[in-house]
C-alpha atoms as a PDB file:
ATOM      1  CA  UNK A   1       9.412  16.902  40.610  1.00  0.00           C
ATOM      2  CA  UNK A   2      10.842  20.240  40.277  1.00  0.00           C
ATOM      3  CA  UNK A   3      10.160  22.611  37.728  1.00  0.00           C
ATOM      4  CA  UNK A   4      13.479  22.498  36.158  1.00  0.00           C
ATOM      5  CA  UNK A   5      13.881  18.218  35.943  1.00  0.00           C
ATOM      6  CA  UNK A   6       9.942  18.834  34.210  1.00  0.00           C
ATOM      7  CA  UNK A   7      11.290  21.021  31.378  1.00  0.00           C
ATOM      8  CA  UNK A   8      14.298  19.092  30.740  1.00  0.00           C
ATOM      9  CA  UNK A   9      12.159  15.884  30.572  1.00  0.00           C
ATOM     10  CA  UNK A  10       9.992  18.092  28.615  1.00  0.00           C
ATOM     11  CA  UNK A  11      12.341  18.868  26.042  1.00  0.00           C
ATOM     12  CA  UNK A  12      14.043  15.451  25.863  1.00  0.00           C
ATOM     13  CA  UNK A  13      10.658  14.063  24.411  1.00  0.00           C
ATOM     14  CA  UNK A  14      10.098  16.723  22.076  1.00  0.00           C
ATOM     15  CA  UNK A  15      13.644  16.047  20.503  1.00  0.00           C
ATOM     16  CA  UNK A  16      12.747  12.694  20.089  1.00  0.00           C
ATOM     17  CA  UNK A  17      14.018  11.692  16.344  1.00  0.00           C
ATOM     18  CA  UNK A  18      11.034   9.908  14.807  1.00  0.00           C
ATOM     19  CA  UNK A  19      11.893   7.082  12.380  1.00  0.00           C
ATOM     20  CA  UNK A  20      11.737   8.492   8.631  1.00  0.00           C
ATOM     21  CA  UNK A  21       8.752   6.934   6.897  1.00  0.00           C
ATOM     22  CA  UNK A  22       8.182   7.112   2.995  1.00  0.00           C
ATOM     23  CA  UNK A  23       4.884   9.344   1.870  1.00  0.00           C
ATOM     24  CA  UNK A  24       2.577   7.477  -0.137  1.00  0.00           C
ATOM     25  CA  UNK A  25       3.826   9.412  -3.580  1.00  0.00           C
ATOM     26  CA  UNK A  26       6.872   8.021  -2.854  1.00  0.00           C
ATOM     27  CA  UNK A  27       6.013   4.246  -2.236  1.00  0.00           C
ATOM     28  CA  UNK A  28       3.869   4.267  -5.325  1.00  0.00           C
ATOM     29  CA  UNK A  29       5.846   6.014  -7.384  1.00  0.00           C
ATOM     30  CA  UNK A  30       8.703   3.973  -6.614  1.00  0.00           C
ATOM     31  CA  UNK A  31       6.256   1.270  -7.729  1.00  0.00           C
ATOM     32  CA  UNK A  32       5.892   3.369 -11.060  1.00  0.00           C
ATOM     33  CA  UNK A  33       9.660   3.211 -11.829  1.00  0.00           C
ATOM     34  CA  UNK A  34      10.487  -0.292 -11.406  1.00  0.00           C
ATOM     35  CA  UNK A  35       7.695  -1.552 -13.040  1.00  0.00           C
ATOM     36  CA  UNK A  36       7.768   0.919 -15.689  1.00  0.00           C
ATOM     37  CA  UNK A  37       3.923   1.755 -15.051  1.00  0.00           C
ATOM     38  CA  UNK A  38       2.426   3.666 -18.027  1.00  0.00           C
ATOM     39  CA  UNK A  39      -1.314   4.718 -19.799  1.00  0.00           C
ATOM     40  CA  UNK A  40      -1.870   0.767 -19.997  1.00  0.00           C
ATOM     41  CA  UNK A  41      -1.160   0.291 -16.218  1.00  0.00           C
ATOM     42  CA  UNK A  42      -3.979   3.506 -15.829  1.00  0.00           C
ATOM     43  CA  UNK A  43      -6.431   1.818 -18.406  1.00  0.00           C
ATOM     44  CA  UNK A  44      -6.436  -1.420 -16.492  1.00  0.00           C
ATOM     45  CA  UNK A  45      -6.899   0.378 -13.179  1.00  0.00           C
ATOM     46  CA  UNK A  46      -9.793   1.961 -14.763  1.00  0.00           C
ATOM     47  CA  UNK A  47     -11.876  -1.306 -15.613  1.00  0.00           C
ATOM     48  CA  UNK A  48     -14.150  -2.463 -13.559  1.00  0.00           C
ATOM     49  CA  UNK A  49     -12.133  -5.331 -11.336  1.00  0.00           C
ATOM     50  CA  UNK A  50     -12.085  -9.006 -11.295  1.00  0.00           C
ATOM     51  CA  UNK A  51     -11.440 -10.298  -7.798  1.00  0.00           C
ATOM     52  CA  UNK A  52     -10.416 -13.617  -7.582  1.00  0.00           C
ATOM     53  CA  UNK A  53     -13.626 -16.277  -6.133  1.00  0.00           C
ATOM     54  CA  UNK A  54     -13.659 -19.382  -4.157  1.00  0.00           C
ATOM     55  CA  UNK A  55     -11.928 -20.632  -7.689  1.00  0.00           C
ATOM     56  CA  UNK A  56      -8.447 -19.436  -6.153  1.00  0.00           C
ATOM     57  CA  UNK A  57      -5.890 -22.132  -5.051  1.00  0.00           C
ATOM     58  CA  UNK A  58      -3.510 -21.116  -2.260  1.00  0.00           C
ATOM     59  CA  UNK A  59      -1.078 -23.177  -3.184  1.00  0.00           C
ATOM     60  CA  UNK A  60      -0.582 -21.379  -6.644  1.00  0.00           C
ATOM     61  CA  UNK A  61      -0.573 -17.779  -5.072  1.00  0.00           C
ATOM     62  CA  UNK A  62       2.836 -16.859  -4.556  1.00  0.00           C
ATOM     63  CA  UNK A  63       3.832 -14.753  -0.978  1.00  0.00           C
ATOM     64  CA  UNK A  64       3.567 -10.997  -0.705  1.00  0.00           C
ATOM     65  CA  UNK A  65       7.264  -9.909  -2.347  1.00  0.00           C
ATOM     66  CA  UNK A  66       9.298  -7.702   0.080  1.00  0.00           C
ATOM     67  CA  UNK A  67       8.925  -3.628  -0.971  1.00  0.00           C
ATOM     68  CA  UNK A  68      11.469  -0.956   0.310  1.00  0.00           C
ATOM     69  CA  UNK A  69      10.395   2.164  -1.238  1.00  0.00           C
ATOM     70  CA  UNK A  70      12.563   4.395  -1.980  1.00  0.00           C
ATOM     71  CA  UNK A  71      13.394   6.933   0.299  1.00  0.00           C
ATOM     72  CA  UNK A  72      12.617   9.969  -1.918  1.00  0.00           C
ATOM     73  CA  UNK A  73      11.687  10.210  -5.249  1.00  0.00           C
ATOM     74  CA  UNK A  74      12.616  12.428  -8.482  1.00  0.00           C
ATOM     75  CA  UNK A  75      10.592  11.454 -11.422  1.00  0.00           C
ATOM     76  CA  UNK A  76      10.041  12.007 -14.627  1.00  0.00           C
ATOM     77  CA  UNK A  77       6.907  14.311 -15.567  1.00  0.00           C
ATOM     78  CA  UNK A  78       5.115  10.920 -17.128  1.00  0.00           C
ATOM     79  CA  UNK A  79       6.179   8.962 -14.125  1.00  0.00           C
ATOM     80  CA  UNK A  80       4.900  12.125 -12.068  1.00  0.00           C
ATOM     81  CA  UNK A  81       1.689  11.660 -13.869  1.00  0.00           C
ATOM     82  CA  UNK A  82       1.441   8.193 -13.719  1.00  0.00           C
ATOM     83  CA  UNK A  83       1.739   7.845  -9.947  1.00  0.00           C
ATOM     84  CA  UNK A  84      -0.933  10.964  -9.415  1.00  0.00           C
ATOM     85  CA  UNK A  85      -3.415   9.146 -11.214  1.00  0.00           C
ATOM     86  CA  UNK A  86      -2.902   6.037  -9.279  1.00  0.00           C
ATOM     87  CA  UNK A  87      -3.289   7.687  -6.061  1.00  0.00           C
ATOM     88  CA  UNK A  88      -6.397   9.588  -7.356  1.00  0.00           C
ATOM     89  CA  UNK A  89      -8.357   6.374  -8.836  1.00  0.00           C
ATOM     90  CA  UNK A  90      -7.174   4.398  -5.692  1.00  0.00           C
ATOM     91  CA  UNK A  91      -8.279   6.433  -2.885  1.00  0.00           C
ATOM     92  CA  UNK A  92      -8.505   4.111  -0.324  1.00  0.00           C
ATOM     93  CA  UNK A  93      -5.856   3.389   2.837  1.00  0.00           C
ATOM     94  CA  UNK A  94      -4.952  -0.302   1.968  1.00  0.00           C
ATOM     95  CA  UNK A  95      -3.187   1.525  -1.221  1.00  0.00           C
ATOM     96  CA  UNK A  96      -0.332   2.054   1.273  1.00  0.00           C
ATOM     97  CA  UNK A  97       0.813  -1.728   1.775  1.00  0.00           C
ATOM     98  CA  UNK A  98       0.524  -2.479  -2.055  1.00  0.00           C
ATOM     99  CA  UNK A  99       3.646  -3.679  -3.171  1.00  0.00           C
ATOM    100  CA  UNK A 100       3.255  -4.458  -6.476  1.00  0.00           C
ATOM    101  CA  UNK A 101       1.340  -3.869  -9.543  1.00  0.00           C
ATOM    102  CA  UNK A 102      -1.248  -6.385  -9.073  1.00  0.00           C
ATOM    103  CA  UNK A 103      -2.131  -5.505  -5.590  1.00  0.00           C
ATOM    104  CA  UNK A 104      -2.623  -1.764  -6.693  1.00  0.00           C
ATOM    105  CA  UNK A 105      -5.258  -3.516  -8.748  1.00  0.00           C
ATOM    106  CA  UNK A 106      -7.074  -5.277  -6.284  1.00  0.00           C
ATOM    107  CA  UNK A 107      -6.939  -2.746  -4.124  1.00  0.00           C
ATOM    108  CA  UNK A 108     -10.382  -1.422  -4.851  1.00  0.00           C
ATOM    109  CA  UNK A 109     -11.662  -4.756  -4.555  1.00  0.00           C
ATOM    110  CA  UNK A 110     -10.282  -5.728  -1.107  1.00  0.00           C
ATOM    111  CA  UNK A 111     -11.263  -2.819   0.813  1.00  0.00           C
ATOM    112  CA  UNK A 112     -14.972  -3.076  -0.816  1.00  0.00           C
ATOM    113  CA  UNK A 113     -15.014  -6.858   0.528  1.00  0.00           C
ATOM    114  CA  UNK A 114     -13.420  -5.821   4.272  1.00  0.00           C
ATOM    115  CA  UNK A 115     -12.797  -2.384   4.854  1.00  0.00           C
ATOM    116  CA  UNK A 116     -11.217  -3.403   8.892  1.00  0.00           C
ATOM    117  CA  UNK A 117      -8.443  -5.382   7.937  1.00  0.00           C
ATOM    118  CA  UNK A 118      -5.514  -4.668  10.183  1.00  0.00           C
ATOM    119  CA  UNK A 119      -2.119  -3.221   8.976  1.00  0.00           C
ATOM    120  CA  UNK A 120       0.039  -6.004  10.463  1.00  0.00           C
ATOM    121  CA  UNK A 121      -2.305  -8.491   8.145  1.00  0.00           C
ATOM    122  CA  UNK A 122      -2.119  -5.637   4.647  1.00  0.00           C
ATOM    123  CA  UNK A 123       1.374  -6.256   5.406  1.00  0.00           C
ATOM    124  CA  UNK A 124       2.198  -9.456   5.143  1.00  0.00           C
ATOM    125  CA  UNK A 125      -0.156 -11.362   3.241  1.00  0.00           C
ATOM    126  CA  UNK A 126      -0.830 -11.139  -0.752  1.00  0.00           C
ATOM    127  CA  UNK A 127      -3.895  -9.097  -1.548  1.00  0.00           C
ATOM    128  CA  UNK A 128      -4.859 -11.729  -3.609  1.00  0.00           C
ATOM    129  CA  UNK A 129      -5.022 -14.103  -0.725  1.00  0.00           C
ATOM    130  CA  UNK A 130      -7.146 -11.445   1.085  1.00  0.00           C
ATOM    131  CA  UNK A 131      -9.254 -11.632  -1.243  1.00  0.00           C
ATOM    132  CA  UNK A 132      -9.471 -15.265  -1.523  1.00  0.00           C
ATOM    133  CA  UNK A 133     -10.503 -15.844   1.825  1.00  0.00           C
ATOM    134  CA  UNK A 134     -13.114 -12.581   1.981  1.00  0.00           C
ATOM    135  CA  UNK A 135     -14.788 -14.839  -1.213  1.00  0.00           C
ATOM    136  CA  UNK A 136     -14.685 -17.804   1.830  1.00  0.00           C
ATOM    137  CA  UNK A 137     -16.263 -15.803   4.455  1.00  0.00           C
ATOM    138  CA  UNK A 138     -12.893 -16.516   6.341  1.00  0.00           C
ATOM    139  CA  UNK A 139     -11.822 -13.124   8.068  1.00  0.00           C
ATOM    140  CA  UNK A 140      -9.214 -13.354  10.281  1.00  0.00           C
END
């Protein structure tokens, strides 16, 4: 390969557009918005969590709702607030499939139980449900 073909092959990969993906301020804080998250979302976070036991029935659990976070996000300085604090009192990396209020909740919880979960899994499934089978012993 010549030294000309190995620059331009160079360059073509470095001018590879990457898909765009949304930070994590701006999947939870698109979280914030639609659910209109406030100081009773934050005291909630803040007491000490109830994961759900052998007690839970699948059949009653309903399936992880799609999420599309918003692609950027301009909030208000409560909403601003709001979302920091989540982020800060839920530092752990399973915070980044949440897609709803109650799996920023158990958050804590499931990560505790099985810290190696694997993304395509976070994804998918309910973090209820996770948490549900960790209570069973049944990792998958």
């Amino acid at each position: 390969m010549s030294l000309v073909q190995h620059i331009r092959r160079e360059r073509a990969e470095k001018s590879k557009k990457e898909p765009f993906t949304p930070t994590l301020f701006d999947r939870i804080n698109g979280l914030v918005k639609a659910h209109a998250l406030g100081e009773a979302f934050l005291r909630d976070l803040e007491a000490p969590p109830h994961p759900p036991g052998e007690e839970v029935e699948f059949d009653r659990i309903k399936p992880k709702a799609p999420y599309e976070p918003p692609l950027f996000s301009l909030s208000t300085e409560d909403e601003y607030r709001v979302t920091m604090a989540i982020i800060r009192r839920v530092a752990n990396p399973y915070l980044n499939f949440a897609s709803s209020p109650d799996e920023i909740l158990l958050c804590e919880a499931l990560f505790s139980r099985n810290p190696a979960l694997p993304p395509e899994r976070l994804a998918r499934v309910h973090f209820e449900v996770l948490l549900a089978e960790a209570a069973k012993g049944n990792f998958r």
